[in-house]
Protein backbone atom coordinates (compact mmCIF):
# COMPACT_ATOMS: atom_id res chain seq x y z
CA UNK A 1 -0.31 -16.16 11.20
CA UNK A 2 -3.76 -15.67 10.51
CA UNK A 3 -3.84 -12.62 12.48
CA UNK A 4 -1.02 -10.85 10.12
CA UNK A 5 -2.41 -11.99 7.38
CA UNK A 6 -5.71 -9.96 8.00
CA UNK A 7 -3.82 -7.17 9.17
CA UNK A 8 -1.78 -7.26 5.67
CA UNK A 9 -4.48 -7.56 3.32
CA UNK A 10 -6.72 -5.10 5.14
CA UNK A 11 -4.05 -2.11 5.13
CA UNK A 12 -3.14 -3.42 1.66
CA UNK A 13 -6.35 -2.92 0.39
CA UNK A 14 -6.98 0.64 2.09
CA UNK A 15 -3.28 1.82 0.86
CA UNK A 16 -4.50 0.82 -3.02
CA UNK A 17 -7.79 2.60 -2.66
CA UNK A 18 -6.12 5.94 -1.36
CA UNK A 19 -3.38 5.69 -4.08
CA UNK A 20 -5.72 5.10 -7.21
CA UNK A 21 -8.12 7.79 -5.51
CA UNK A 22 -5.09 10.20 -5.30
CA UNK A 23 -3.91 9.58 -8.73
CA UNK A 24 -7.02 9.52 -10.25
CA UNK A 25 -8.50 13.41 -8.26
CA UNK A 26 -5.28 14.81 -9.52
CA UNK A 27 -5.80 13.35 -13.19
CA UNK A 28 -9.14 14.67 -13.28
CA UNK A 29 -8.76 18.13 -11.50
CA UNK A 30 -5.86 18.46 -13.86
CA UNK A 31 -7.85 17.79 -16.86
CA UNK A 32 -11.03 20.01 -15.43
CA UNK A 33 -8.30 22.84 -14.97
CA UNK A 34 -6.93 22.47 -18.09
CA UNK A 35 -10.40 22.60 -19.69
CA UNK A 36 -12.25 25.50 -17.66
CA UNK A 37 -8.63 27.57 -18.43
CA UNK A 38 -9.00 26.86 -21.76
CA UNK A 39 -12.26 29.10 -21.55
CA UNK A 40 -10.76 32.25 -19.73
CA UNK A 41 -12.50 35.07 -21.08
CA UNK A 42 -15.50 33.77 -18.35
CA UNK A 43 -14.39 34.81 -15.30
CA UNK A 44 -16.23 31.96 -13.25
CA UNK A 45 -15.02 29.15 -15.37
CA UNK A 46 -11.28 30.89 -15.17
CA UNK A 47 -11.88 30.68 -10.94
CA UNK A 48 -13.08 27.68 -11.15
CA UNK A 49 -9.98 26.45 -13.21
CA UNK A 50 -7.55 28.26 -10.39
CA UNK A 51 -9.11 26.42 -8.02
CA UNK A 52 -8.58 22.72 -9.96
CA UNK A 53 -4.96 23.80 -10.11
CA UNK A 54 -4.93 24.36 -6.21
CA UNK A 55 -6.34 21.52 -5.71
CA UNK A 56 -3.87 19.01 -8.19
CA UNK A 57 -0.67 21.17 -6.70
CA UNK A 58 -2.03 19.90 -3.14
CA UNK A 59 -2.89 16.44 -4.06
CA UNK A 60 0.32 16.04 -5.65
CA UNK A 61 1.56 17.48 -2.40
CA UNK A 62 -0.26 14.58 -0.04
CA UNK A 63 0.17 11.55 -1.55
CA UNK A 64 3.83 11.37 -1.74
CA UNK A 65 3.52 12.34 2.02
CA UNK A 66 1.37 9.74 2.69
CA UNK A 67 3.39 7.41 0.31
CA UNK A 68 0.07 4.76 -0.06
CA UNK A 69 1.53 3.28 -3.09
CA UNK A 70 4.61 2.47 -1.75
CA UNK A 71 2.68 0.73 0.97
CA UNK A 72 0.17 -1.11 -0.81
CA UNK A 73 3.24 -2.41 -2.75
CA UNK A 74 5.02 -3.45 0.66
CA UNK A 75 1.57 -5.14 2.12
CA UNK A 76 1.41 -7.06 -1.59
CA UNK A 77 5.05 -8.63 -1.22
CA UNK A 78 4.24 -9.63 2.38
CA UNK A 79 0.85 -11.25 1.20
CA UNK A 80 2.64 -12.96 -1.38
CA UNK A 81 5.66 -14.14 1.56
CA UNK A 82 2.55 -15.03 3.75
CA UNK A 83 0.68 -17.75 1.29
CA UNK A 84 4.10 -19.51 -0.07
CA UNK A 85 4.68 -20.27 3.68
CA UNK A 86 1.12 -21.15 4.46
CA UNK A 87 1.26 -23.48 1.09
CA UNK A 88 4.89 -24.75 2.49
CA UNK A 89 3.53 -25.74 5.83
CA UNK A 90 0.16 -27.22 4.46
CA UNK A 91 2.39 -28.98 2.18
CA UNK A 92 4.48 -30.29 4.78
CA UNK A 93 2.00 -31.24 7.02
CA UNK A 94 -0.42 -33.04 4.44
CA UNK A 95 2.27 -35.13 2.90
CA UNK A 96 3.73 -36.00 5.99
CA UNK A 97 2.73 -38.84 8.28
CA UNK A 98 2.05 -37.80 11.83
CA UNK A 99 4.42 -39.59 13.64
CA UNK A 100 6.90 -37.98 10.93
CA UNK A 101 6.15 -34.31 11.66
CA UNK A 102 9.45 -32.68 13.03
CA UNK A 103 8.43 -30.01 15.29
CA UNK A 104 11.83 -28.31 14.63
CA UNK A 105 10.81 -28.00 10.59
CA UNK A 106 7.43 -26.23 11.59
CA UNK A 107 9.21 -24.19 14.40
CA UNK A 108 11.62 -22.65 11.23
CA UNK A 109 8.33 -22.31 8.75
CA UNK A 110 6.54 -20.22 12.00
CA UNK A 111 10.21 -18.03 12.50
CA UNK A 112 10.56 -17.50 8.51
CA UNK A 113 6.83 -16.13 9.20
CA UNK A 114 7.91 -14.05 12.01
CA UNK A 115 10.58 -12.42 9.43
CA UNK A 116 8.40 -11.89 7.02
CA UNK A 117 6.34 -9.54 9.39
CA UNK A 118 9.28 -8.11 11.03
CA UNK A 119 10.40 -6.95 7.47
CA UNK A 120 7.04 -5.72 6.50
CA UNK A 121 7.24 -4.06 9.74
CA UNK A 122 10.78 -2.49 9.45
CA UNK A 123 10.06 -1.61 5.72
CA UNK A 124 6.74 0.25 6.84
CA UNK A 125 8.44 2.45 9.34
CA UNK A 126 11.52 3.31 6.93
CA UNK A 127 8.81 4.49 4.40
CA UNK A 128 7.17 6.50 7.31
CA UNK A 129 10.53 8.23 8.14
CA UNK A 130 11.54 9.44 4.51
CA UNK A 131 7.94 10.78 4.75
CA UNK A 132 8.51 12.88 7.69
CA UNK A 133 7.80 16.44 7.30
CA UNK A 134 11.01 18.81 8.13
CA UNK A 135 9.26 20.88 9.74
């Protein structure tokens, strides 16, 4: 469990990163455009404005190819999936004697984990597949 868990909120925190980095370059690229267009009659300033442009129209072009959002979003939901089961089977086990533990009740809190990742899992590779270039 442990293991996953890592795995989640290391890709989780990468995926955020890229995705407010994304959104944030094409915000400010946008605004420098908009700026250094807004002072055309210098010819530099009007390249340099072209180039912002390029540069937003292929950031907006990456990131929904890349889809980080939509994958920091997934890695959240299994985080949260991941500590209410943790909390269910510290729970469990604290308040229970030990001669009272049922194996079979911690068996069905380790498969519920083992959905949870399977789903995080499935629901990563559907996002990758939407993503997929046509050509």
């Amino acid at each position: 469990m442990q293991e996953a868990e890592n795995y989640g909120r290391r890709r989780r925190s990468r995926w955020r990163l890229f995705a407010s980095v994304t959104k944030f370059g094409a915000l400010a690229l946008s605004a420098a455009a908009t700026i250094l267009l807004g002072f055309a009659e210098l010819d530099h300033l009007a390249a340099a404005g072209f180039v912002c442009t390029a540069l937003v129209t292929t950031i907006g072009a990456i990131e929904p190819y890349f889809n980080w959002r939509s994958r920091w979003i997934m890695a959240e939901e299994a985080m949260h999936d991941w500590y209410a089961l943790e909390q269910k089977l510290i729970w469990y086990v604290g308040m229970s004697a030990e001669q009272d533990l049922d194996p079979s009740k911690i068996a069905k809190i380790d498969q519920e984990r083992r959905a949870v990742w399977d789903r995080f899992g499935q629901q990563w590779l559907e996002q990758r597949r939407r993503s997929e270039s046509p050509v």
